[in-house]
N, C-alpha and C. Protein backbone atom coordinates (compact mmCIF):
# COMPACT_ATOMS: atom_id res chain seq x y z
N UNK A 1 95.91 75.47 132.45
CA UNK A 1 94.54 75.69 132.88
C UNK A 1 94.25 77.19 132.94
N UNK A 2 92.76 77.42 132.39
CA UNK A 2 93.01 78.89 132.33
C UNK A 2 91.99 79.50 133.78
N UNK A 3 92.65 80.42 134.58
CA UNK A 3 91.51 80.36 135.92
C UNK A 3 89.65 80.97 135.01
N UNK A 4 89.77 80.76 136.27
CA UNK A 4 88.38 81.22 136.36
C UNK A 4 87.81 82.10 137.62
N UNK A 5 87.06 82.88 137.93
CA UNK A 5 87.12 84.08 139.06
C UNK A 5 85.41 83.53 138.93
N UNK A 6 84.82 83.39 140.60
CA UNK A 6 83.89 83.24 140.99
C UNK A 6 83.35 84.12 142.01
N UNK A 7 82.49 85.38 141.75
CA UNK A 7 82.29 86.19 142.31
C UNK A 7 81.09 86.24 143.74
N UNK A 8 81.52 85.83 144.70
CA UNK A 8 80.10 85.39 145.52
C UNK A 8 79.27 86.34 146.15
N UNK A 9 78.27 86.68 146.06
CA UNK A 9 77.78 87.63 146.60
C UNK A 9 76.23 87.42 147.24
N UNK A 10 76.22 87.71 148.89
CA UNK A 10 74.95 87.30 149.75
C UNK A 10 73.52 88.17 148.87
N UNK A 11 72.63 87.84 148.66
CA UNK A 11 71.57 88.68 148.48
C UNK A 11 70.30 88.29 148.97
N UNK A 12 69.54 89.34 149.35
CA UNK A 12 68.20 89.22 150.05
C UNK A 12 67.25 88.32 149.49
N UNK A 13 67.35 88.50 147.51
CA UNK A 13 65.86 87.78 146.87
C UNK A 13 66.83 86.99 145.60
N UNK A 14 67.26 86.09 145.54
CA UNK A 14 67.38 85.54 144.38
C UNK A 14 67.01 86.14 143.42
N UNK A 15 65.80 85.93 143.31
CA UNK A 15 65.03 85.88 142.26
C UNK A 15 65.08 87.76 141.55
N UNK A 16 65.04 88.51 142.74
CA UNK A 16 65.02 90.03 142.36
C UNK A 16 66.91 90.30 141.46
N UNK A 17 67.83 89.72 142.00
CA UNK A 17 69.02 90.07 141.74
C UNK A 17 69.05 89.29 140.41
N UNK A 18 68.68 88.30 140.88
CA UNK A 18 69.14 87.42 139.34
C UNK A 18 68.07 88.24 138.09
N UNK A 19 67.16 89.09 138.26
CA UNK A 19 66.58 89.64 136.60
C UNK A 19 67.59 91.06 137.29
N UNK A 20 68.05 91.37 137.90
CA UNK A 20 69.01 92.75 137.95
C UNK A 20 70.19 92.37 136.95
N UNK A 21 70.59 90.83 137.45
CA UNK A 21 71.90 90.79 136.52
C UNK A 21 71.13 90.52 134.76
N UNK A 22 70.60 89.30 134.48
CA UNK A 22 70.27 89.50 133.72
C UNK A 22 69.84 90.56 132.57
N UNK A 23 69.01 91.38 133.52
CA UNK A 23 68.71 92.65 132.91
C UNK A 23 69.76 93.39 132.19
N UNK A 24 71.13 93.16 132.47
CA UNK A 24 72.13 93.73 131.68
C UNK A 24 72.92 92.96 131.09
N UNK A 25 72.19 92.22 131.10
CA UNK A 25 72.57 91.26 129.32
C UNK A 25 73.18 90.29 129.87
N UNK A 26 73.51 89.63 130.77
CA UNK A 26 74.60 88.55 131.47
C UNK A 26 73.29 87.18 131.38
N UNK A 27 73.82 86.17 130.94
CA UNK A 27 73.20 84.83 131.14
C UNK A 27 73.51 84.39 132.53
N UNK A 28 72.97 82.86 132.93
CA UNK A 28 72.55 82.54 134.02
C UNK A 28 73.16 80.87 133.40
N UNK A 29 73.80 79.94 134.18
CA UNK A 29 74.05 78.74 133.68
C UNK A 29 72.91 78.32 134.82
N UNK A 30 72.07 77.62 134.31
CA UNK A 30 71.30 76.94 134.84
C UNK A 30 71.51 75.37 135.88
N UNK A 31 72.15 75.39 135.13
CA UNK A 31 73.27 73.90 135.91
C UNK A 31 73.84 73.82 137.05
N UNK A 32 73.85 75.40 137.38
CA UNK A 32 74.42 75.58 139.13
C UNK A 32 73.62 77.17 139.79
N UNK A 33 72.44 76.98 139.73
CA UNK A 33 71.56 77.75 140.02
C UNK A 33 69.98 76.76 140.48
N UNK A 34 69.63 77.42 141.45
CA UNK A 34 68.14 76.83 142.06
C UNK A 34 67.63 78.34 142.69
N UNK A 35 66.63 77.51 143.66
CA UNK A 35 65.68 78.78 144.18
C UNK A 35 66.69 79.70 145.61
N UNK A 36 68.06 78.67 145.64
CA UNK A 36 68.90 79.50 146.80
C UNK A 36 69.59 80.10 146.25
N UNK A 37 70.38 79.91 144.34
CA UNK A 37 71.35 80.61 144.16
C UNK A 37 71.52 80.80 142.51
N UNK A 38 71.89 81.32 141.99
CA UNK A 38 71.76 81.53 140.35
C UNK A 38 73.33 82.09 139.93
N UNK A 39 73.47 81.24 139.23
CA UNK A 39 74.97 81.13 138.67
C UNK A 39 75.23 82.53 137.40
N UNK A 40 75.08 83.23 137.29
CA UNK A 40 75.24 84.26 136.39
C UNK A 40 76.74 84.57 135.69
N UNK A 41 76.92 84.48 134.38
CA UNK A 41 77.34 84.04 133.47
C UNK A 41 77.67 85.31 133.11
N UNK A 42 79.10 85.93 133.42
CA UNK A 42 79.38 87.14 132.72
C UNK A 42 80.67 87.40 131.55
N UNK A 43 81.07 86.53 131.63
CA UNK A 43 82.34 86.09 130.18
C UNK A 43 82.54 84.66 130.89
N UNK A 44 83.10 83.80 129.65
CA UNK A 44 83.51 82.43 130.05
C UNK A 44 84.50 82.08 131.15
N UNK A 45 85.46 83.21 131.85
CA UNK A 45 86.24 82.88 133.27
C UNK A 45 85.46 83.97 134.00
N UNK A 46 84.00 84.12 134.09
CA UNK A 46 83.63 84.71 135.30
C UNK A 46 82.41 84.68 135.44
N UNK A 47 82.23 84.60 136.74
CA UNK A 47 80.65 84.14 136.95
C UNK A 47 80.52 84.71 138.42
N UNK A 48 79.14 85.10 138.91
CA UNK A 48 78.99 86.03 139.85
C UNK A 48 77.67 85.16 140.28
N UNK A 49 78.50 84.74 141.57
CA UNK A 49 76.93 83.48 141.92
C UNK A 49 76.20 84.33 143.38
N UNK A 50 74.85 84.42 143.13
CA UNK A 50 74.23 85.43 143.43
C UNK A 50 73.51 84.03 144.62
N UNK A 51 73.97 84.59 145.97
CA UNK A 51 73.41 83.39 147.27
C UNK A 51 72.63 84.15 148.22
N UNK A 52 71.42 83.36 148.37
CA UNK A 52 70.56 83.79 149.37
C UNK A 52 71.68 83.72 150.54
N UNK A 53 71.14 84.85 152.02
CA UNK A 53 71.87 85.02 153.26
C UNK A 53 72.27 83.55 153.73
N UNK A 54 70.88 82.33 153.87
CA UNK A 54 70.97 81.40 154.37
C UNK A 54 72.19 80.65 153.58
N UNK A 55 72.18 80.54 152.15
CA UNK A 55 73.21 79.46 151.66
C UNK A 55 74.54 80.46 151.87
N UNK A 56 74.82 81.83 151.36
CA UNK A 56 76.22 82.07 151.53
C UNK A 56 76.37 81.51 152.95
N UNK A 57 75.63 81.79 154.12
CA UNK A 57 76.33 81.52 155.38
C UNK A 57 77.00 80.11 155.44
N UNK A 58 76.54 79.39 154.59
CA UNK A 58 77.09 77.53 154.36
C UNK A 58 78.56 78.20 154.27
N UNK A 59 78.74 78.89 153.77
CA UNK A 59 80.11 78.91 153.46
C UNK A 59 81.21 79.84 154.24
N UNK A 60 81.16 80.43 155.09
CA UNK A 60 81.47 81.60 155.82
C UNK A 60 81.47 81.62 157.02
N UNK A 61 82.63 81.64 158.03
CA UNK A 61 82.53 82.11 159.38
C UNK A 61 82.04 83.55 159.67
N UNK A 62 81.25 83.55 161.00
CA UNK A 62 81.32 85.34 160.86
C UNK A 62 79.55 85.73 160.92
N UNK A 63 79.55 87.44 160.77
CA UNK A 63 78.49 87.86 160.04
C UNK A 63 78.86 88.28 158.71
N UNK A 64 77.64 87.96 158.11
CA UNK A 64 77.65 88.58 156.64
C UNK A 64 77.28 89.77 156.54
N UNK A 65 77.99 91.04 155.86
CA UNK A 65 78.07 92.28 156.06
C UNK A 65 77.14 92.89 155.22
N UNK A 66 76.72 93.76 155.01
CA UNK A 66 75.61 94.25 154.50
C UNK A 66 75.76 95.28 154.14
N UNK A 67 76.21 95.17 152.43
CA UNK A 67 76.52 96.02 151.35
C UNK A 67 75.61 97.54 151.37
N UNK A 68 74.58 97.34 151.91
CA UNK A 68 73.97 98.74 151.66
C UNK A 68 74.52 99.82 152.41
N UNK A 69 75.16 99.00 154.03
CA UNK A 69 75.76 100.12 154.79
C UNK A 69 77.00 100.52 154.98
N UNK A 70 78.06 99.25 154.43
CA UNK A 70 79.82 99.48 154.14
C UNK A 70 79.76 99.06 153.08
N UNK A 71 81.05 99.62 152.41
CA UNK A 71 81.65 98.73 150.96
C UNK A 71 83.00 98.72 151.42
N UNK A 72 83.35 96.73 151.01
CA UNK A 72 84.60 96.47 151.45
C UNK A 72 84.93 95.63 150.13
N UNK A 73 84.48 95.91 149.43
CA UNK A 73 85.07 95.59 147.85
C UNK A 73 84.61 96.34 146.52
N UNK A 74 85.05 96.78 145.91
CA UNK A 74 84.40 97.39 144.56
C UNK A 74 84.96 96.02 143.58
N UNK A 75 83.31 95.56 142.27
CA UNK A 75 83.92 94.65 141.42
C UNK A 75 84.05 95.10 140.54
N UNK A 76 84.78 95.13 139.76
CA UNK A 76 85.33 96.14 138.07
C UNK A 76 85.30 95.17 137.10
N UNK A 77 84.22 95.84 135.79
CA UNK A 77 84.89 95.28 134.65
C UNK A 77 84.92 95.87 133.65
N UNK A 78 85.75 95.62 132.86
CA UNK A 78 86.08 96.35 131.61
C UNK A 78 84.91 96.36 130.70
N UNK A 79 85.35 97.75 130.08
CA UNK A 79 84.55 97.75 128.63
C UNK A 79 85.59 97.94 126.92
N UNK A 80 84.32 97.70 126.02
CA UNK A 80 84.97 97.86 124.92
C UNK A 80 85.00 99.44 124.57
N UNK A 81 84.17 100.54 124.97
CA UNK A 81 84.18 101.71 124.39
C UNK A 81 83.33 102.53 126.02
N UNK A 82 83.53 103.77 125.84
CA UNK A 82 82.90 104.83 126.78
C UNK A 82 80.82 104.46 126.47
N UNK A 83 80.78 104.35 125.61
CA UNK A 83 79.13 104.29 125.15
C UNK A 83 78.87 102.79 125.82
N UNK A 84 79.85 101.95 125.99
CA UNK A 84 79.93 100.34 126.59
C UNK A 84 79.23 100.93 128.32
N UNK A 85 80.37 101.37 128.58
CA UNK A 85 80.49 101.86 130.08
C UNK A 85 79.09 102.36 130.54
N UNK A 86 78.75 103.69 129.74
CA UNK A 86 77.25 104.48 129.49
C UNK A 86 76.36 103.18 129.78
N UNK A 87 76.25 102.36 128.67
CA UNK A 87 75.32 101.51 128.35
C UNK A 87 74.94 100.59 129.78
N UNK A 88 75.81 100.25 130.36
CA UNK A 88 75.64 98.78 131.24
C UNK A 88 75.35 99.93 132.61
N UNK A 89 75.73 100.76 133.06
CA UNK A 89 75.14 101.99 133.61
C UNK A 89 74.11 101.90 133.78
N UNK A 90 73.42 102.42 132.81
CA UNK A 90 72.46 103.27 132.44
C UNK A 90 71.22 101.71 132.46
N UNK A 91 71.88 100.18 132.06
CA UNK A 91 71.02 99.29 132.57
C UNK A 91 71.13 98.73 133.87
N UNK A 92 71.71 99.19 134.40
CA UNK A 92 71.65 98.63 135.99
C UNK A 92 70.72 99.37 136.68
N UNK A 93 70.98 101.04 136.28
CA UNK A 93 69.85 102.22 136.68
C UNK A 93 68.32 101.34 136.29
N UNK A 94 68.31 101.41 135.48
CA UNK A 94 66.87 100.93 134.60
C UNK A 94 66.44 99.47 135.35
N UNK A 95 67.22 98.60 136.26
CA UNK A 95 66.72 97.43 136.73
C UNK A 95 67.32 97.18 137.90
N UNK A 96 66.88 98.62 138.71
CA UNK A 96 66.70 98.69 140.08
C UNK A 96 68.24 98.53 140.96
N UNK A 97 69.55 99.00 139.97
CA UNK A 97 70.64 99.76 140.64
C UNK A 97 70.76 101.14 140.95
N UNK A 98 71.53 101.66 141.62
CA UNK A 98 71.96 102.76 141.75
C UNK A 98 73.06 103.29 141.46
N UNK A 99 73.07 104.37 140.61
CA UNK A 99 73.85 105.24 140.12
C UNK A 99 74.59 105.66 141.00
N UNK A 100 76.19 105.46 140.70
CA UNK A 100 77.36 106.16 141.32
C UNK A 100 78.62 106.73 140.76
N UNK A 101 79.33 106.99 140.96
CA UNK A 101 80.61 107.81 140.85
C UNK A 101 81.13 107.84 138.95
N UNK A 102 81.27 108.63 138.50
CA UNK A 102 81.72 108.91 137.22
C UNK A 102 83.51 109.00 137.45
N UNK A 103 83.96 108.46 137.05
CA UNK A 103 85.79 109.13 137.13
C UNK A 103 86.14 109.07 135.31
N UNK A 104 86.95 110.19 135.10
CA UNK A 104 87.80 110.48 134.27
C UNK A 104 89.31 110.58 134.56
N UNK A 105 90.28 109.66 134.38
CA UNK A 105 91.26 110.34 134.70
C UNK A 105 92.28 109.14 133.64
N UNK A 106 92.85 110.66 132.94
CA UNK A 106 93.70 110.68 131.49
C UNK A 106 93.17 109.48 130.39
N UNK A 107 93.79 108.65 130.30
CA UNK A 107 92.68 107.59 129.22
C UNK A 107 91.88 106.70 129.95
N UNK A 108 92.00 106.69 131.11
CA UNK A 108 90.14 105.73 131.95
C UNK A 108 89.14 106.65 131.88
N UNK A 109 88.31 106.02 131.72
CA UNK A 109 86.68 106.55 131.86
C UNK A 109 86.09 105.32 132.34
N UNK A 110 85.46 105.54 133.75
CA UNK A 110 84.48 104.75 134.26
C UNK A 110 83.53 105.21 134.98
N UNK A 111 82.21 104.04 135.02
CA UNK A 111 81.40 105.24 135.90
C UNK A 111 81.09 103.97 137.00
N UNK A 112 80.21 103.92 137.83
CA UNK A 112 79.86 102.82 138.89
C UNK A 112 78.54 102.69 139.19
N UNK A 113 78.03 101.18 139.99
CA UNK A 113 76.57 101.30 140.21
C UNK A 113 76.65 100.27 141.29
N UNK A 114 75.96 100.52 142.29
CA UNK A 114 75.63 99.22 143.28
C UNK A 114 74.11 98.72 142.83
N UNK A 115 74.11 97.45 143.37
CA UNK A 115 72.83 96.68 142.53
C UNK A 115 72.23 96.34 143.72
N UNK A 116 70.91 95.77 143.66
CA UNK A 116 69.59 96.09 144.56
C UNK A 116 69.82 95.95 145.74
N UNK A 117 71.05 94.79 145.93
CA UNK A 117 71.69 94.60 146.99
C UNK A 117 73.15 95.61 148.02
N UNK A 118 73.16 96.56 147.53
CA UNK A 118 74.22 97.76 147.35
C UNK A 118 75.94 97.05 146.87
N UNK A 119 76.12 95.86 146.11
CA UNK A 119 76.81 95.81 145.93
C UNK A 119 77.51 96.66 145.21
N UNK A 120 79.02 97.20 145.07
CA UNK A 120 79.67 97.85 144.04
C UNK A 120 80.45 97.53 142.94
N UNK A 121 80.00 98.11 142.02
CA UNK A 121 80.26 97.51 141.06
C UNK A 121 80.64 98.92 139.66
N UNK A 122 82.20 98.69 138.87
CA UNK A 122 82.61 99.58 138.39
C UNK A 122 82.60 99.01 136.95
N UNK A 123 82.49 99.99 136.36
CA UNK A 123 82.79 99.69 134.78
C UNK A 123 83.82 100.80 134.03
N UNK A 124 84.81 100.20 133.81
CA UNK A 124 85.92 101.29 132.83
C UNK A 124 86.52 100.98 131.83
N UNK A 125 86.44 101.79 130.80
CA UNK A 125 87.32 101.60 129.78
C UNK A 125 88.86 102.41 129.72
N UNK A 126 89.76 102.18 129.18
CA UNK A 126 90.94 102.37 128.97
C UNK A 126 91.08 102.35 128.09
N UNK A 127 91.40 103.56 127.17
CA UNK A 127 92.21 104.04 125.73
C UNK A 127 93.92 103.78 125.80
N UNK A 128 93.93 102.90 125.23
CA UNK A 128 95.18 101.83 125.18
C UNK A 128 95.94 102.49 124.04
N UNK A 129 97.11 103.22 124.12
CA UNK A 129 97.81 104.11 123.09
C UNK A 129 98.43 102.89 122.52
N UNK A 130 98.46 103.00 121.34
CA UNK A 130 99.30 101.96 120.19
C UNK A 130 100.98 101.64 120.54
N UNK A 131 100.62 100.59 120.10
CA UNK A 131 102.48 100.07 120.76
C UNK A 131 103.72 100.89 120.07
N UNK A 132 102.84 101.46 118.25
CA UNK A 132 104.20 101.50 117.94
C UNK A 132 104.78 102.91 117.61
């Protein structure tokens, strides 16, 4: 079985987060998405299900913490090239994320963005030296 990683994350507006993700090219499976939660479709083992306050709390002891004022997770994903990295950037900026941290260090290059909801969120590529 091959896993699968389900990324849950509380947000204020459905509807505002889900055209944030979209906006950078990620589909939406419709099949497990309504007006509380939208299933967003970012490679075939990962999906980032975007839950109003009321439904994440279905699932959660506690308070739900509020990304704009701590970060207690950064989510990372790879790219195919530095212009990859640039690119998904530079569309999160453009659909109401915020621009953060650039790192260089030896063959990573990544830069970061929290999304409307201040989640964090990294993008890096890795220049992978040849095996042989």
């Amino acid at each position: 079985m091959n896993r699968m990683i389900f990324v849950n994350l509380p947000v204020k507006d459905v509807g505002t987060s889900r055209s944030f993700y979209t906006g950078l090219g990620f589909g939406v499976n419709e099949d497990f998405s309504d007006d509380r939660c939208a299933c967003v479709v970012v490679s075939e083992s990962i999906y980032v299900m975007l839950l109003d306050r009321g439904r994440f709390a279905d699932f959660v002891d506690g308070e739900i913490g509020d990304a704009t004022q701590a970060t207690s997770v950064i989510n990372c994903l790879s790219a195919s090239s530095r212009a990859e990295v640039d690119e998904l950037v530079l569309a999160a900026v453009a659909h109401g994320g915020a621009e953060g941290r650039q790192t260089e260090e030896g063959p990573m290059y990544g830069r970061s963005f929290a999304d409307p909801d201040g989640h964090a969120w990294e993008v890096v590529f890795m220049e992978m030296p040849d095996a042989g």
